[in-house]
PDB file of N, CA and C in Angstrom:
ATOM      1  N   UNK A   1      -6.248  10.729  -7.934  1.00  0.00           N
ATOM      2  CA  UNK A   1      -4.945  10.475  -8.521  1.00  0.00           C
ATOM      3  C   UNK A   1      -3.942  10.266  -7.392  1.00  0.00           C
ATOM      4  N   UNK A   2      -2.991   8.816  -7.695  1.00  0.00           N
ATOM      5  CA  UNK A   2      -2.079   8.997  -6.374  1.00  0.00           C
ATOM      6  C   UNK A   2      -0.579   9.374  -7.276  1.00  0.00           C
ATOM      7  N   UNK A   3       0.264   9.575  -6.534  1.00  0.00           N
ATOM      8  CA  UNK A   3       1.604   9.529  -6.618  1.00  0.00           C
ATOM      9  C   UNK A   3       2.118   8.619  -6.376  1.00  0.00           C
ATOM     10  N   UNK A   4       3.547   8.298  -6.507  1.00  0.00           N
ATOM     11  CA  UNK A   4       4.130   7.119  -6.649  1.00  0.00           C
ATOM     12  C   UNK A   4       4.558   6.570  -5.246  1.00  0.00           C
ATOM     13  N   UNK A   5       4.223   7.488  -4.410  1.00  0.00           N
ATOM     14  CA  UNK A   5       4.182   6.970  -2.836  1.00  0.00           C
ATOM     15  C   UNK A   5       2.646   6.677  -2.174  1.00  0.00           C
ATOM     16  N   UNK A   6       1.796   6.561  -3.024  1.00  0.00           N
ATOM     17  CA  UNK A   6       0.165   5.992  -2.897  1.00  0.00           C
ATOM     18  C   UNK A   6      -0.249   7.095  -1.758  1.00  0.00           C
ATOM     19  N   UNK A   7       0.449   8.651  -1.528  1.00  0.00           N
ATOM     20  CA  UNK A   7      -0.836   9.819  -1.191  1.00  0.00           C
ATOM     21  C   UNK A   7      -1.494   9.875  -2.221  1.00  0.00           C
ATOM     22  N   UNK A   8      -2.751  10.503  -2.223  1.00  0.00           N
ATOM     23  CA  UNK A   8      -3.993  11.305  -2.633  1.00  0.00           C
ATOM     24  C   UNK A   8      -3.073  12.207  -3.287  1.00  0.00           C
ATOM     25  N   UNK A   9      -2.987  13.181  -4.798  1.00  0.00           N
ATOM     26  CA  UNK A   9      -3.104  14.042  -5.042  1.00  0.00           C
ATOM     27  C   UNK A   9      -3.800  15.238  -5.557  1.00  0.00           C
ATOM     28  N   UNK A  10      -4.961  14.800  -5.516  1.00  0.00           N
ATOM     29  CA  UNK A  10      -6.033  15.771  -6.271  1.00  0.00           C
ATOM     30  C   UNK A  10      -7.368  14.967  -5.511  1.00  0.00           C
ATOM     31  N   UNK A  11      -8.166  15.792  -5.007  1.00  0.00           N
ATOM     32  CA  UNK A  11      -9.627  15.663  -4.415  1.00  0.00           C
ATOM     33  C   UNK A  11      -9.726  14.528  -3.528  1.00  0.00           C
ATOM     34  N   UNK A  12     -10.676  13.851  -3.221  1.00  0.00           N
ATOM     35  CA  UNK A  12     -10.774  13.088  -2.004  1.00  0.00           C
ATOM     36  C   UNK A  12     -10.472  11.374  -3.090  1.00  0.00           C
ATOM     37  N   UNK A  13     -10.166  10.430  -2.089  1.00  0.00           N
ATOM     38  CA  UNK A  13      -9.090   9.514  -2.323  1.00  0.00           C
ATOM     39  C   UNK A  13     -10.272   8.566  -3.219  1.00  0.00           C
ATOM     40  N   UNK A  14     -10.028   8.155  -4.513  1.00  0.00           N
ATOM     41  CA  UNK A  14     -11.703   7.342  -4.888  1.00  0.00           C
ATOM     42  C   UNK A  14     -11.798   5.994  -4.320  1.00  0.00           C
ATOM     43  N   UNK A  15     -11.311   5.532  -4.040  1.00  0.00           N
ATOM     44  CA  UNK A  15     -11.082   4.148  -3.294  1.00  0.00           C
ATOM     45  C   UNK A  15      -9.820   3.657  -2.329  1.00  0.00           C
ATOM     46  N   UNK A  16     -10.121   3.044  -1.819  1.00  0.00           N
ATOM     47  CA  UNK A  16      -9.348   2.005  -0.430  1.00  0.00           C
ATOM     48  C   UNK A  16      -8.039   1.709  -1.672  1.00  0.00           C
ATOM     49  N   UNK A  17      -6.740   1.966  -1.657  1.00  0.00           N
ATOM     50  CA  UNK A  17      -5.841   1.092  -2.347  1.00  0.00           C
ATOM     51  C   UNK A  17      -5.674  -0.267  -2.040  1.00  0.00           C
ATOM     52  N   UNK A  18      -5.233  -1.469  -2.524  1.00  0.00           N
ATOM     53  CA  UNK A  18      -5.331  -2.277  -2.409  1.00  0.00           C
ATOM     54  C   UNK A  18      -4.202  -3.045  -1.736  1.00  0.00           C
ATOM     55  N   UNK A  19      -4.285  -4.064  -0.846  1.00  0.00           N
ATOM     56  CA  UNK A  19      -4.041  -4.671   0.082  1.00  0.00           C
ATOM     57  C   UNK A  19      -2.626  -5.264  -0.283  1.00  0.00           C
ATOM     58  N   UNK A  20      -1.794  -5.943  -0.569  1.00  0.00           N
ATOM     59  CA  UNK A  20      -0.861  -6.961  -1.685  1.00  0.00           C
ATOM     60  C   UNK A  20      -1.191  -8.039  -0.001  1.00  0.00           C
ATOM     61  N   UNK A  21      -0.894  -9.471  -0.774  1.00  0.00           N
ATOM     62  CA  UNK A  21      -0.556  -9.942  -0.049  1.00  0.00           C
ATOM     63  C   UNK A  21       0.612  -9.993   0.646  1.00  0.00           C
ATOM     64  N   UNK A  22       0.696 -10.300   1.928  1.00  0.00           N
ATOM     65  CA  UNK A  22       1.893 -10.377   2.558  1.00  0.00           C
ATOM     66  C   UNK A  22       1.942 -11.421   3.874  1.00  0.00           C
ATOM     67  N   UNK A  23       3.216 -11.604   4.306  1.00  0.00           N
ATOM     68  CA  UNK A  23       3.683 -12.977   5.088  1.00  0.00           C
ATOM     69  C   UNK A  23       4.651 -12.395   6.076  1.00  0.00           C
ATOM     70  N   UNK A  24       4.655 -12.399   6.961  1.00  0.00           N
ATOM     71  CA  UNK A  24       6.093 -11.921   8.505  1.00  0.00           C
ATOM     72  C   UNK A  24       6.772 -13.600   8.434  1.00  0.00           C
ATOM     73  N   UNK A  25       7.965 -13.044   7.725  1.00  0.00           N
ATOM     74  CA  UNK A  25       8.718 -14.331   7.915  1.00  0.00           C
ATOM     75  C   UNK A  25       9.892 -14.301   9.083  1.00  0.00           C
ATOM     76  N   UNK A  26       9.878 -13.165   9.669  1.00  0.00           N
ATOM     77  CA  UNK A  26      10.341 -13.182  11.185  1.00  0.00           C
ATOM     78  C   UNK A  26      10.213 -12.126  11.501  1.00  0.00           C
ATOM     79  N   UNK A  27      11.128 -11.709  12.956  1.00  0.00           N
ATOM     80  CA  UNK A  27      10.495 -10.093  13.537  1.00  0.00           C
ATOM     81  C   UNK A  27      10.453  -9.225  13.134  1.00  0.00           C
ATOM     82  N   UNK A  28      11.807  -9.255  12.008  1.00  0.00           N
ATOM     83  CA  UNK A  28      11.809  -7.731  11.264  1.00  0.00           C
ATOM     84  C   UNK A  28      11.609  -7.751   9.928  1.00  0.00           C
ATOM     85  N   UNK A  29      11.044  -8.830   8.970  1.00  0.00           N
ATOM     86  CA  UNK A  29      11.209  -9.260   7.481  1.00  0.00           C
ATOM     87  C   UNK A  29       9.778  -9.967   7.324  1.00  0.00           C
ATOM     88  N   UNK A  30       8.858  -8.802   6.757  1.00  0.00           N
ATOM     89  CA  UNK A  30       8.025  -8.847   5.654  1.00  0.00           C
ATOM     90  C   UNK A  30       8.293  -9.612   4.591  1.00  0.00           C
ATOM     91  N   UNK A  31       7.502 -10.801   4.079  1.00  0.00           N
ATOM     92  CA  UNK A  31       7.563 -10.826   2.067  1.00  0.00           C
ATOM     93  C   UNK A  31       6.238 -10.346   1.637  1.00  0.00           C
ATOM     94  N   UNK A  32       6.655  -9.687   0.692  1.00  0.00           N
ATOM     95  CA  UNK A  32       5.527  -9.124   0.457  1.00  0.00           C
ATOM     96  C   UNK A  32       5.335  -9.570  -1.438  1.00  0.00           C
ATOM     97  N   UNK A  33       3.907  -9.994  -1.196  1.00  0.00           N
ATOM     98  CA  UNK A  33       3.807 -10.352  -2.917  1.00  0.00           C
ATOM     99  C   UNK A  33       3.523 -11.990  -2.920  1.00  0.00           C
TER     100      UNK A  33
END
């Protein structure tokens, strides 16, 4: 089970969370999605 900040809350994690796509559209600015 995660929380809404994607830690683990209960027992070991059941899978890898998943990736989103994402793009660096300059040095400091991620798009993400």
């Amino acid at each position: 089970v995660y929380d809404t900040a994607g830690r683990i809350r209960k027992g070991p994690a059941p899978e890898n969370m998943a990736v989103p796509v994402f793009k660096f559209i300059s040095d400091t600015k991620i798009l993400i999605g």
